[in-house]
Protein backbone atom coordinates (compact mmCIF):
# COMPACT_ATOMS: atom_id res chain seq x y z
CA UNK A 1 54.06 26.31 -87.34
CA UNK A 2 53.02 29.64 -88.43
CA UNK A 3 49.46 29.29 -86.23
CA UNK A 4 51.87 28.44 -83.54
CA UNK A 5 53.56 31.40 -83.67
CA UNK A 6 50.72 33.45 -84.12
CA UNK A 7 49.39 31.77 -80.60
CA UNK A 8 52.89 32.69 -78.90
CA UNK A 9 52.52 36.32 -79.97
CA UNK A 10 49.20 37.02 -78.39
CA UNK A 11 49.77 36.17 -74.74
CA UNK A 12 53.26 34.65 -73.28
CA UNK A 13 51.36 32.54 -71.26
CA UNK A 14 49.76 30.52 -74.00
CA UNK A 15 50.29 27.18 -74.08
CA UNK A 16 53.02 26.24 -77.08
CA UNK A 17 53.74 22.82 -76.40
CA UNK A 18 50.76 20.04 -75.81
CA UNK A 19 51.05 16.10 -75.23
CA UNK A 20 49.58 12.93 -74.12
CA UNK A 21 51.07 12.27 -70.75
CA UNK A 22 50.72 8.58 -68.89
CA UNK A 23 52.78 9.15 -65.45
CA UNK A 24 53.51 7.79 -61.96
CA UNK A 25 53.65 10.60 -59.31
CA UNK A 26 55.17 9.75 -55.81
CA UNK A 27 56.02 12.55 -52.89
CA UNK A 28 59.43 12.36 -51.96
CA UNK A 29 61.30 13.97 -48.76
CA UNK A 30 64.33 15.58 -49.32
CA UNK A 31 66.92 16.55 -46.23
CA UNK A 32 65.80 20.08 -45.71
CA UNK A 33 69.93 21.39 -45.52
CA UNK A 34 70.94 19.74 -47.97
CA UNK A 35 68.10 21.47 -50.34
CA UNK A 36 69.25 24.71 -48.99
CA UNK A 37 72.58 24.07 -49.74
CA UNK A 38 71.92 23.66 -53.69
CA UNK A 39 69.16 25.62 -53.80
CA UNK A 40 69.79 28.56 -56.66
CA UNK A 41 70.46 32.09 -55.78
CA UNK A 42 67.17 33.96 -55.15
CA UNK A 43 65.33 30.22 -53.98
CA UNK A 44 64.49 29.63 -50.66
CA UNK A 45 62.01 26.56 -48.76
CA UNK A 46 58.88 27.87 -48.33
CA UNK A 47 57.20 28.95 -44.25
CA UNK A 48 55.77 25.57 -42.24
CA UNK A 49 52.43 28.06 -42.39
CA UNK A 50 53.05 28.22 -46.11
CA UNK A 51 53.62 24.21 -46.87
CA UNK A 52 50.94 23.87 -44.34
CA UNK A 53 48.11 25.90 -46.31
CA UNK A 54 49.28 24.99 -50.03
CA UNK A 55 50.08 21.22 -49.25
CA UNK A 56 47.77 19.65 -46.30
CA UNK A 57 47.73 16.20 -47.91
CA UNK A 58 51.61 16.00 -46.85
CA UNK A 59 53.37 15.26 -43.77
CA UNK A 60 55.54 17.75 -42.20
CA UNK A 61 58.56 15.51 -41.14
CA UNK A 62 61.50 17.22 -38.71
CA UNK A 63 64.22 18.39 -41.18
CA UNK A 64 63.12 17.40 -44.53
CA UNK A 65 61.22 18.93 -46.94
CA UNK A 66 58.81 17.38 -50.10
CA UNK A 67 59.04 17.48 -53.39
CA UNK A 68 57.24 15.64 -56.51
CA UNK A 69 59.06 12.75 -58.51
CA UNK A 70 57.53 11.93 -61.72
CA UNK A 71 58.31 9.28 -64.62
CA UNK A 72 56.44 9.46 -67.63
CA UNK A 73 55.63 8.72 -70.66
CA UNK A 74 55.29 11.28 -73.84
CA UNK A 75 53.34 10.44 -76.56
CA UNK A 76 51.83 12.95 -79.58
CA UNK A 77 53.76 15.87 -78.18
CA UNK A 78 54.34 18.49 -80.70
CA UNK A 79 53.87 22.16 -80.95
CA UNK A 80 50.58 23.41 -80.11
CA UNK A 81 48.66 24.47 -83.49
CA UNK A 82 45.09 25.29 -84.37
CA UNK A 83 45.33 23.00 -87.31
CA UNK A 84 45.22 19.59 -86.54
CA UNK A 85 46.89 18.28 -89.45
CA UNK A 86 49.92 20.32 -88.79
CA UNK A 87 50.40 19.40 -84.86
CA UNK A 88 50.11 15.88 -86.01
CA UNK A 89 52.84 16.37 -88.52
CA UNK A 90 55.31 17.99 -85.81
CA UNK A 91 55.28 15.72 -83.39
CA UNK A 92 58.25 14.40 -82.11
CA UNK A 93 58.78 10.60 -81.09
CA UNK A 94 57.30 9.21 -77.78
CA UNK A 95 60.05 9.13 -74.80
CA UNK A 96 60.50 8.71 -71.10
CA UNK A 97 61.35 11.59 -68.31
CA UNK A 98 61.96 11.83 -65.21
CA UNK A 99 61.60 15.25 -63.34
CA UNK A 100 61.72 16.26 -60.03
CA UNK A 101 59.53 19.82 -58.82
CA UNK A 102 60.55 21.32 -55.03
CA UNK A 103 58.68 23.03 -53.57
CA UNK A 104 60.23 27.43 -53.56
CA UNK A 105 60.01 30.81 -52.79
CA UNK A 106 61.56 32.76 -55.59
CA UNK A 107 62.62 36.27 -54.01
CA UNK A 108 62.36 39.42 -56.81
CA UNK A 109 63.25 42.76 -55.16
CA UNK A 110 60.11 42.79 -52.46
CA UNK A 111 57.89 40.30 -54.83
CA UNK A 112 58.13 36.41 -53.26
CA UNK A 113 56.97 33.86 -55.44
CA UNK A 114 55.60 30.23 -54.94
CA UNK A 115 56.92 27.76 -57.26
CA UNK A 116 57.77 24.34 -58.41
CA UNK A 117 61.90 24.47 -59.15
CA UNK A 118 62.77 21.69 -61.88
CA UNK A 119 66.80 21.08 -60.88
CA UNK A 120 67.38 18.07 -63.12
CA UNK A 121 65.16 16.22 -66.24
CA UNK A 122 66.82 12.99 -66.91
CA UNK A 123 65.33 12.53 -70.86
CA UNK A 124 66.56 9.29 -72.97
CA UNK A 125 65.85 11.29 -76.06
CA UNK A 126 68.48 13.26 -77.44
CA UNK A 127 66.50 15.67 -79.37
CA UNK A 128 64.46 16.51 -76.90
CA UNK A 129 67.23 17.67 -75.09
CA UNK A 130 69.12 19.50 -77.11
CA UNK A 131 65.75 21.77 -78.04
CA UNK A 132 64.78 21.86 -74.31
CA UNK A 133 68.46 23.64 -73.21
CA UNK A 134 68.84 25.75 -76.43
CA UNK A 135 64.83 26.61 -76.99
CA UNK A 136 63.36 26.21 -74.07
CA UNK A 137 66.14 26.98 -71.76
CA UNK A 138 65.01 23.74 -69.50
CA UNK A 139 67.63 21.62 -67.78
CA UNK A 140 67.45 18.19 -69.27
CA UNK A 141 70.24 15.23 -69.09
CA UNK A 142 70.16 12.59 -71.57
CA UNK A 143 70.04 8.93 -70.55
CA UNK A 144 70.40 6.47 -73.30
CA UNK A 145 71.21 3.88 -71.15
CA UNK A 146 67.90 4.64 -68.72
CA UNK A 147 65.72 1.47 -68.47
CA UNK A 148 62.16 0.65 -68.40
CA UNK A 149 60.37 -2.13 -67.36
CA UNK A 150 56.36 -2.22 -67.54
CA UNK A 151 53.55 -4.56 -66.76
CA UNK A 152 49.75 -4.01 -66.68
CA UNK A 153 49.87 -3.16 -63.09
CA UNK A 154 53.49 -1.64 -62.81
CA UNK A 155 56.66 0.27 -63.84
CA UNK A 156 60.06 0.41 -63.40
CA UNK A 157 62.65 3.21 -64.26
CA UNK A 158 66.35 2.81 -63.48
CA UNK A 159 69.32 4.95 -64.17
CA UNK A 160 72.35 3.36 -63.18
CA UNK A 161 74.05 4.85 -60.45
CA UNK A 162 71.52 7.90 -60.09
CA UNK A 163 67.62 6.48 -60.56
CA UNK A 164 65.60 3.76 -59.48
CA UNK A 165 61.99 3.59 -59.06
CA UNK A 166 59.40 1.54 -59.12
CA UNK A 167 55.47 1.96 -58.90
CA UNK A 168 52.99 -0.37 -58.03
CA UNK A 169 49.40 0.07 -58.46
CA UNK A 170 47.71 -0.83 -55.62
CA UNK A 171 43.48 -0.04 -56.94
CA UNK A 172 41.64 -0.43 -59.58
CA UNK A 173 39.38 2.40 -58.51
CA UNK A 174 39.54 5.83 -60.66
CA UNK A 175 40.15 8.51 -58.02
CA UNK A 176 39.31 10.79 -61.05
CA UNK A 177 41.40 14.01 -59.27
CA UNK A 178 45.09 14.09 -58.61
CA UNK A 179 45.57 14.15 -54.57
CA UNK A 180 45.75 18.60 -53.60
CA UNK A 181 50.28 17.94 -53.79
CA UNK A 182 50.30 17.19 -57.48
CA UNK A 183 47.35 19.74 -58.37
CA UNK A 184 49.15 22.45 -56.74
CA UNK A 185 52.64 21.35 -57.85
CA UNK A 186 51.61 21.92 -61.34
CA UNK A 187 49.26 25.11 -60.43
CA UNK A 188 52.53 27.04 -59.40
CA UNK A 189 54.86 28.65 -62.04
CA UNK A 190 57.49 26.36 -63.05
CA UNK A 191 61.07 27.29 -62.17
CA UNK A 192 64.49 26.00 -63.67
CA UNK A 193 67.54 27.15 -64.27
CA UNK A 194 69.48 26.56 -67.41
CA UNK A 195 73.39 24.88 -68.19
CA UNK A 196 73.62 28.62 -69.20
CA UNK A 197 73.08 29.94 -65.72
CA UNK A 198 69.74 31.79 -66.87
CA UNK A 199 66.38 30.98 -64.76
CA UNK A 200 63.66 30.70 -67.01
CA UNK A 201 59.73 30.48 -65.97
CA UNK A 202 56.63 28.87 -67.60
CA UNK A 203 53.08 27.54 -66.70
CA UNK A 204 52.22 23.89 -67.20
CA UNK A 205 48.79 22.60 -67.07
CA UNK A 206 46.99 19.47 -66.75
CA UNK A 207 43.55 18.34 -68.11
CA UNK A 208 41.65 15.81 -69.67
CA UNK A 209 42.82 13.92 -66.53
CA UNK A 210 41.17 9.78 -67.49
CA UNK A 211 42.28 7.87 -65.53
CA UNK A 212 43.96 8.47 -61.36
CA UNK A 213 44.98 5.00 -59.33
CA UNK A 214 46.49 4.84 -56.26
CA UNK A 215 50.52 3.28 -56.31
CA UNK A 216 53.00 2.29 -53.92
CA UNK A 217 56.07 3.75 -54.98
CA UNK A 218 59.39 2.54 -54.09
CA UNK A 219 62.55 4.51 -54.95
CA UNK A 220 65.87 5.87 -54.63
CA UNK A 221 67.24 8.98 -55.90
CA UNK A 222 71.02 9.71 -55.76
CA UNK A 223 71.32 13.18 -56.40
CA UNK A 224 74.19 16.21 -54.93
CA UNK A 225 75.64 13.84 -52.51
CA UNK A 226 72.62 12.69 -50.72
CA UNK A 227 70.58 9.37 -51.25
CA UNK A 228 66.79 9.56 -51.16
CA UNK A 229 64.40 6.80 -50.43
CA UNK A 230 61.22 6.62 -50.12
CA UNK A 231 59.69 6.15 -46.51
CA UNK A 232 55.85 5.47 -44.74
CA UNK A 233 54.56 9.02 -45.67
CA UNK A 234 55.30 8.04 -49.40
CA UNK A 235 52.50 7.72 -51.72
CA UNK A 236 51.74 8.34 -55.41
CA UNK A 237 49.52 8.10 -58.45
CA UNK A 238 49.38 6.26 -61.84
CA UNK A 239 47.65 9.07 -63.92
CA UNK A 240 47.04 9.50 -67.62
CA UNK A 241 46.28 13.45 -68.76
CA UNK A 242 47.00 15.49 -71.79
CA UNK A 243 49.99 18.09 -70.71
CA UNK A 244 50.80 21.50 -72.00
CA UNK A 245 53.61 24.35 -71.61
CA UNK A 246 54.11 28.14 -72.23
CA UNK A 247 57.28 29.66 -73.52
CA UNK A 248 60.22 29.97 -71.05
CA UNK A 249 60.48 33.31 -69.45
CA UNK A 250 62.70 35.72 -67.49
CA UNK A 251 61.00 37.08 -64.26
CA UNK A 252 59.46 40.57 -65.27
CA UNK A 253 58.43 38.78 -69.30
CA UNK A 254 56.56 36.06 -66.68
CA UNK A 255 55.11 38.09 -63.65
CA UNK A 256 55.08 41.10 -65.18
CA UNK A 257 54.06 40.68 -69.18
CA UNK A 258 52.53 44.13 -69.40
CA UNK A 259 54.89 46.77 -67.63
């Protein structure tokens, strides 16, 4: 732990937290009103010229807007520590997520900012919620009851009454890269807001990527009212990576470490 800290101390944007990921990535299309009307203060959908240039491997569809849905699996994640033996030590138990990233703009003064806004993390580990709100500041919802059904060739996640998904691989052929809508999804700062009503920044990063095979996701996502379900534009990956964070920050401790 103390190397840990020492890490956070020299640059905010350090990684802190590191695990073994194995996760199914779909695109999803959201009604584009109804994401503007939960949208945080200070969020806004990002230009057609914008989703265009950032995001060319997804459809533009009249009135909705895409965003990333992603169930995976956690294994070996811990703090982030130069000694081995210690990270090893502090790791907490594998678990399942599921997270959802929207495409923003996050507005400062005259500054805009793309990023990936994390409204809801539905986590069937109690822990790890309870340190994500209080120490991370993320936005996490425990799920006991959330249930997982895998083969060799598939998985299943449903939440009853709010989640269900299912992701069928559909090659056997390594891609090797994530398709240009997950790369960047990860690529731009993270964004969430907190049950405290504080929005809170960090980076993620993704590397060591093995293994990328195509799926055919099918889902359905009851979230704020609205029901969403995957369509023909949908398409996803299986993909197995190792997964780091930074610290949470406030706007000026993220874009602006050094003023």
């Amino acid at each position: 732990m103390k190397r840990t800290i020492e890490l956070i101390r020299q640059n905010p944007h350090d990684p802190i937290l590191i695990g073994d990921y194995s996760a199914n990535m779909a695109v999803g299309y959201y009604p584009r009103e109804e994401v503007e009307r939960f949208l945080p203060r200070a969020m806004s959908i990002p230009s057609d010229k914008m989703m265009a240039e950032k995001y060319p491997t997804v459809k533009k569809i009249e009135g909705m807007h895409p965003f990333m849905l992603q169930l995976a699996t956690g294994s070996n994640v811990g703090p982030l520590s130069t000694d081995d033996e210690a990270s090893s030590s502090s790791s907490y138990p594998p678990y399942e997520e599921f997270m959802f990233y929207i495409p923003v703009i996050y507005t400062h003064g005259n500054e805009e900012q793309l990023c990936s806004y994390v409204p809801v993390l539905y986590l069937d580990y109690l822990f790890g919620v309870i340190i994500g709100d209080l120490f991370w500041g993320l936005r996490k919802l425990y799920h006991p009851g959330m249930i997982i059904e895998e083969t060799d060739t598939s998985r299943r996640c449903t939440i009853k009454d709010t989640v269900y998904a299912d992701f069928r691989r559909t090659s056997t052929d390594n891609r090797h890269e994530l398709d240009p809508f997950f790369v960047q999804t990860f690529e731009n700062p993270t964004v969430t807001v907190s049950f405290l009503k504080q929005t809170y920044f960090y980076t993620t990063r993704v590397f060591s990527i093995t293994k990328v095979l195509d799926t055919s996701p099918v889902y359905e996502w009851n979230y704020k009212g609205s029901v969403i379900k995957n369509n023909e534009n949908t398409f996803g990956h299986y993909s197995e990576f190792i997964f780091t964070i930074s610290k949470s920050m406030r706007y000026k401790a993220y874009f602006h470490p050094t003023d």
